[in-house]
N, C-alpha and C. Protein backbone atom coordinates (compact mmCIF):
# COMPACT_ATOMS: atom_id res chain seq x y z
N UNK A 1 5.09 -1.79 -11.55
CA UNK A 1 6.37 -2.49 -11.45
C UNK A 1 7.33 -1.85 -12.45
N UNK A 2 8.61 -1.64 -11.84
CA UNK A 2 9.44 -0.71 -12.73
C UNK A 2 9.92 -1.80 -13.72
N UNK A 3 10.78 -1.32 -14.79
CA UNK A 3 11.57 -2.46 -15.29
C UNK A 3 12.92 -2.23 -15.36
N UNK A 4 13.24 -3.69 -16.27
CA UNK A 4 14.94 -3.78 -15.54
C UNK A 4 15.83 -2.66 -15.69
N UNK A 5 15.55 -1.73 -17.04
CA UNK A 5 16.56 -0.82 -17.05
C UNK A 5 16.20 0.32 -16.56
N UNK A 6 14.95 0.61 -16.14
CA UNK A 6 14.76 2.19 -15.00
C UNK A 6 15.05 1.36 -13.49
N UNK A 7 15.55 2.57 -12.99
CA UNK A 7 15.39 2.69 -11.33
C UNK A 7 14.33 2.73 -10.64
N UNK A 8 13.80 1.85 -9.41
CA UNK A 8 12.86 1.97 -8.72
C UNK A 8 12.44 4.07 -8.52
N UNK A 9 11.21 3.63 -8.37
CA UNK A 9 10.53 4.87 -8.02
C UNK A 9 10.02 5.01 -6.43
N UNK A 10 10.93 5.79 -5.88
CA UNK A 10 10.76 5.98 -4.04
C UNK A 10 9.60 6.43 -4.36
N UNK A 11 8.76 6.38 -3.20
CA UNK A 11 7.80 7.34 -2.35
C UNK A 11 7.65 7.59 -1.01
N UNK A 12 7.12 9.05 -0.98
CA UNK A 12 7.36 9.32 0.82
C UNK A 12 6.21 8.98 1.35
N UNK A 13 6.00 8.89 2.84
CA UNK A 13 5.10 8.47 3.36
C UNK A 13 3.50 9.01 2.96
N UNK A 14 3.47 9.97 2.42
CA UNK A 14 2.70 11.05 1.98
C UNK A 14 2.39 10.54 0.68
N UNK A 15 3.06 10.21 -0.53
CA UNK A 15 2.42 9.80 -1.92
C UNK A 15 2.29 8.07 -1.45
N UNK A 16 2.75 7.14 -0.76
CA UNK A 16 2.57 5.80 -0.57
C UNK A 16 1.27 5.68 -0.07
N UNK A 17 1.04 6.86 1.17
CA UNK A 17 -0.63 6.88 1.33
C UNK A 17 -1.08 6.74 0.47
N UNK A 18 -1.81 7.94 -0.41
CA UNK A 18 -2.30 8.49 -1.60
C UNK A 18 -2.32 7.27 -2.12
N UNK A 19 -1.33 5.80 -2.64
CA UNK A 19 -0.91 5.00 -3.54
C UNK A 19 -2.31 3.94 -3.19
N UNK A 20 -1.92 3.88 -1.04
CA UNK A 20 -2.82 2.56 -0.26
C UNK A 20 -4.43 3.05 0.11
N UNK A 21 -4.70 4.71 -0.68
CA UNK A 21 -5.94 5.37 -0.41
C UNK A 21 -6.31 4.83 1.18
N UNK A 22 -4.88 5.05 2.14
CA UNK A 22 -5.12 5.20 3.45
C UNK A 22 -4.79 6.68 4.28
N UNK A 23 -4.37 7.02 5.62
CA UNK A 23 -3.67 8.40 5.93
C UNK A 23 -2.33 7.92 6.45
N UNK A 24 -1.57 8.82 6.45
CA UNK A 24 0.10 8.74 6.47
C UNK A 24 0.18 7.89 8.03
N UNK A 25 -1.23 8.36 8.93
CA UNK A 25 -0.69 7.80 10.14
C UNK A 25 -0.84 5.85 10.21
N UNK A 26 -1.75 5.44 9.33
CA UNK A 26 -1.82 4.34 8.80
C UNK A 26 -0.48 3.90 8.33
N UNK A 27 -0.24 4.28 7.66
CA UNK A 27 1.14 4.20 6.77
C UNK A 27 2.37 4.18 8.04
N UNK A 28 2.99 4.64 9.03
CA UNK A 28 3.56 4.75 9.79
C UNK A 28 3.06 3.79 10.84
N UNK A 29 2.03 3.01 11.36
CA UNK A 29 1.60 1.91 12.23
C UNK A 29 1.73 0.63 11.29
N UNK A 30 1.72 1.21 10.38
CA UNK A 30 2.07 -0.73 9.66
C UNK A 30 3.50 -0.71 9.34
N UNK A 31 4.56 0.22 9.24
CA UNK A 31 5.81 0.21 9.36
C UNK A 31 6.03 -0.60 10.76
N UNK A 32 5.74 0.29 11.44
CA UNK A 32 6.25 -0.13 12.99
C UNK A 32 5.59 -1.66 13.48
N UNK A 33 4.78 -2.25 12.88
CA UNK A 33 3.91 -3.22 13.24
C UNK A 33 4.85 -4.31 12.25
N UNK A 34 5.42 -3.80 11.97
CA UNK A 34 6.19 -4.98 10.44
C UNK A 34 5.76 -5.63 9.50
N UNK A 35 4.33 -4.94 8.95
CA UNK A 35 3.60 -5.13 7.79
C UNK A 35 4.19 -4.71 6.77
N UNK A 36 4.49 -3.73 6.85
CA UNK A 36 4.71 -3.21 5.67
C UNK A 36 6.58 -2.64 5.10
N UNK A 37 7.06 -2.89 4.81
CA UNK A 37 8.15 -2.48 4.41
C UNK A 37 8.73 -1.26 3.55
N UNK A 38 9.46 -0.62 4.68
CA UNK A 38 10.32 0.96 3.98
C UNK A 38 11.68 1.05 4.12
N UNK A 39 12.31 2.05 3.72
CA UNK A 39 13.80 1.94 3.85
C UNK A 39 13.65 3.21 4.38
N UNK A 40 14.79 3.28 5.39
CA UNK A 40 14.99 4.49 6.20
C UNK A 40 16.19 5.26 5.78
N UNK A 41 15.96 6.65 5.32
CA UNK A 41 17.00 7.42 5.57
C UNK A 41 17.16 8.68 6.57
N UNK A 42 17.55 9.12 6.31
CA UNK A 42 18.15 10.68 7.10
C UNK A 42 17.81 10.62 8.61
N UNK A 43 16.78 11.88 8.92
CA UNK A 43 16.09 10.86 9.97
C UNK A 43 15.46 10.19 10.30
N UNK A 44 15.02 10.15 11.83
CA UNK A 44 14.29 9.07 11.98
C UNK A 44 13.17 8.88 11.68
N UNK A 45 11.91 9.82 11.29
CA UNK A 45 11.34 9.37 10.63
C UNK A 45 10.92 9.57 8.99
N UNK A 46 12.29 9.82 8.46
CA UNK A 46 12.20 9.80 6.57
C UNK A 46 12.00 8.52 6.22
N UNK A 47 11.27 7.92 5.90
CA UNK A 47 10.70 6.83 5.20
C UNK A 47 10.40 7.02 3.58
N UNK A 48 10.82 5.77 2.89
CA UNK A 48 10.41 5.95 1.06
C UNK A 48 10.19 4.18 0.93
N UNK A 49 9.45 4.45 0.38
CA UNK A 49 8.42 3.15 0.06
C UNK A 49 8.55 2.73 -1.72
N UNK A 50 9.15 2.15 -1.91
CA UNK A 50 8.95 1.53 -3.46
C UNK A 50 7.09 0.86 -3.75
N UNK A 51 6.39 1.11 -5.20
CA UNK A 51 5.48 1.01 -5.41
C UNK A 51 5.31 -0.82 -4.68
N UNK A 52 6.04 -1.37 -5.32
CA UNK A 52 5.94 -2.86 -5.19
C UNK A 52 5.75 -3.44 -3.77
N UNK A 53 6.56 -2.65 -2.69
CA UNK A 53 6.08 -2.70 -1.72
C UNK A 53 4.17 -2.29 -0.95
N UNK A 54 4.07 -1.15 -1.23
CA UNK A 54 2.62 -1.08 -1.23
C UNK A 54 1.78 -1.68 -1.66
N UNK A 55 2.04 -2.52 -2.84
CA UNK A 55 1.23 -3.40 -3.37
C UNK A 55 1.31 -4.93 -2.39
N UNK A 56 2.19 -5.21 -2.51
CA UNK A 56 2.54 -7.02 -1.61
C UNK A 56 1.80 -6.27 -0.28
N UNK A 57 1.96 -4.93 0.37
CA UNK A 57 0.94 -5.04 1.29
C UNK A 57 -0.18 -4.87 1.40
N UNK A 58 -0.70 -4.60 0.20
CA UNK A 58 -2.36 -4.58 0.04
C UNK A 58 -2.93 -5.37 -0.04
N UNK A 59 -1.96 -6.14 -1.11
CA UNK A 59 -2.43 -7.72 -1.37
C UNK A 59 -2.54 -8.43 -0.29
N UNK A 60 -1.42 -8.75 0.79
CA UNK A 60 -1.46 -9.33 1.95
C UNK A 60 -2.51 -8.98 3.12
N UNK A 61 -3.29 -7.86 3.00
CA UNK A 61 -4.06 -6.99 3.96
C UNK A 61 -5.27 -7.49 3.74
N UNK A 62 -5.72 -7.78 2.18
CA UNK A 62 -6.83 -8.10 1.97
C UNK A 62 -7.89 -9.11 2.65
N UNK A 63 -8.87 -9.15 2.60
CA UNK A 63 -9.68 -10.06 2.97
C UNK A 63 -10.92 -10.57 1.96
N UNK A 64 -10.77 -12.06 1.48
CA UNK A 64 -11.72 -12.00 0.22
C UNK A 64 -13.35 -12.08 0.64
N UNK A 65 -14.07 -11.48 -0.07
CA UNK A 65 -15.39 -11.04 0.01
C UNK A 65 -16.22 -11.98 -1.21
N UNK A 66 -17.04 -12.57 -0.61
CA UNK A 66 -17.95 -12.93 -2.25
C UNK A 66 -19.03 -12.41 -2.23
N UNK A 67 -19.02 -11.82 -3.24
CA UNK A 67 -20.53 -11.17 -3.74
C UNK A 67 -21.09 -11.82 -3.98
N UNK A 68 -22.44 -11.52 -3.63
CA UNK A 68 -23.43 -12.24 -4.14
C UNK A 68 -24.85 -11.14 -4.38
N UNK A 69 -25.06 -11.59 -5.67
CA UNK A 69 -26.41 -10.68 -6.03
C UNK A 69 -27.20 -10.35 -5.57
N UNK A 70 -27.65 -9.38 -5.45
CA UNK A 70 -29.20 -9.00 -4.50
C UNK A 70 -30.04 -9.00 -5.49
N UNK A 71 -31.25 -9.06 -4.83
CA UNK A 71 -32.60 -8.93 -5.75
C UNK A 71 -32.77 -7.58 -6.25
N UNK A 72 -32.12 -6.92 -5.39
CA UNK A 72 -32.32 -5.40 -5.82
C UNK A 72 -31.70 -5.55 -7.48
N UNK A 73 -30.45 -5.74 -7.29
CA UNK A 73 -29.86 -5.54 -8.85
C UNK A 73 -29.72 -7.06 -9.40
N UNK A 74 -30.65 -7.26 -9.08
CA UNK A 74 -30.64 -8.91 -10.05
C UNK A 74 -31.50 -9.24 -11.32
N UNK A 75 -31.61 -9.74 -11.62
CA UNK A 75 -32.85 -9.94 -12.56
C UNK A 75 -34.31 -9.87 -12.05
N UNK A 76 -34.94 -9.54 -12.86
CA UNK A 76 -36.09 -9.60 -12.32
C UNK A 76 -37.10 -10.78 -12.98
């Protein structure tokens, strides 16, 4: 999260991957699906993604899991 006195930090579809450790074509189906939020410039498909955005969609993507111990790595 940036703060108040720097400027957001864009990213292109290419480092926002890298960010969601998904592939760009991922990244471009959740645009179009309206998951995920980008701002469009130049053409049509230049996309830049602020960090904060990638995050509210990871968070939102998630699905919670509970672990639970196995005997393997449990006590013995």
């Amino acid at each position: 999260m940036e703060s108040p006195d720097r400027s957001p930090v864009w990213l292109t579809v290419k480092q926002a991957a890298m960010r969601a450790q998904v592939s760009p074509d991922t990244v471009y189906y959740e645009v179009r699906a309206g998951r995920l939020q980008a701002a469009r410039i130049g053409g049509r498909r230049q996309l830049r993604f602020r960090e904060d955005y990638i995050d509210r969609w990871l968070e939102a993507s998630t699905t919670p899991v509970e672990v639970v111990p196995s005997a393997r790595f449990g006590r013995r």
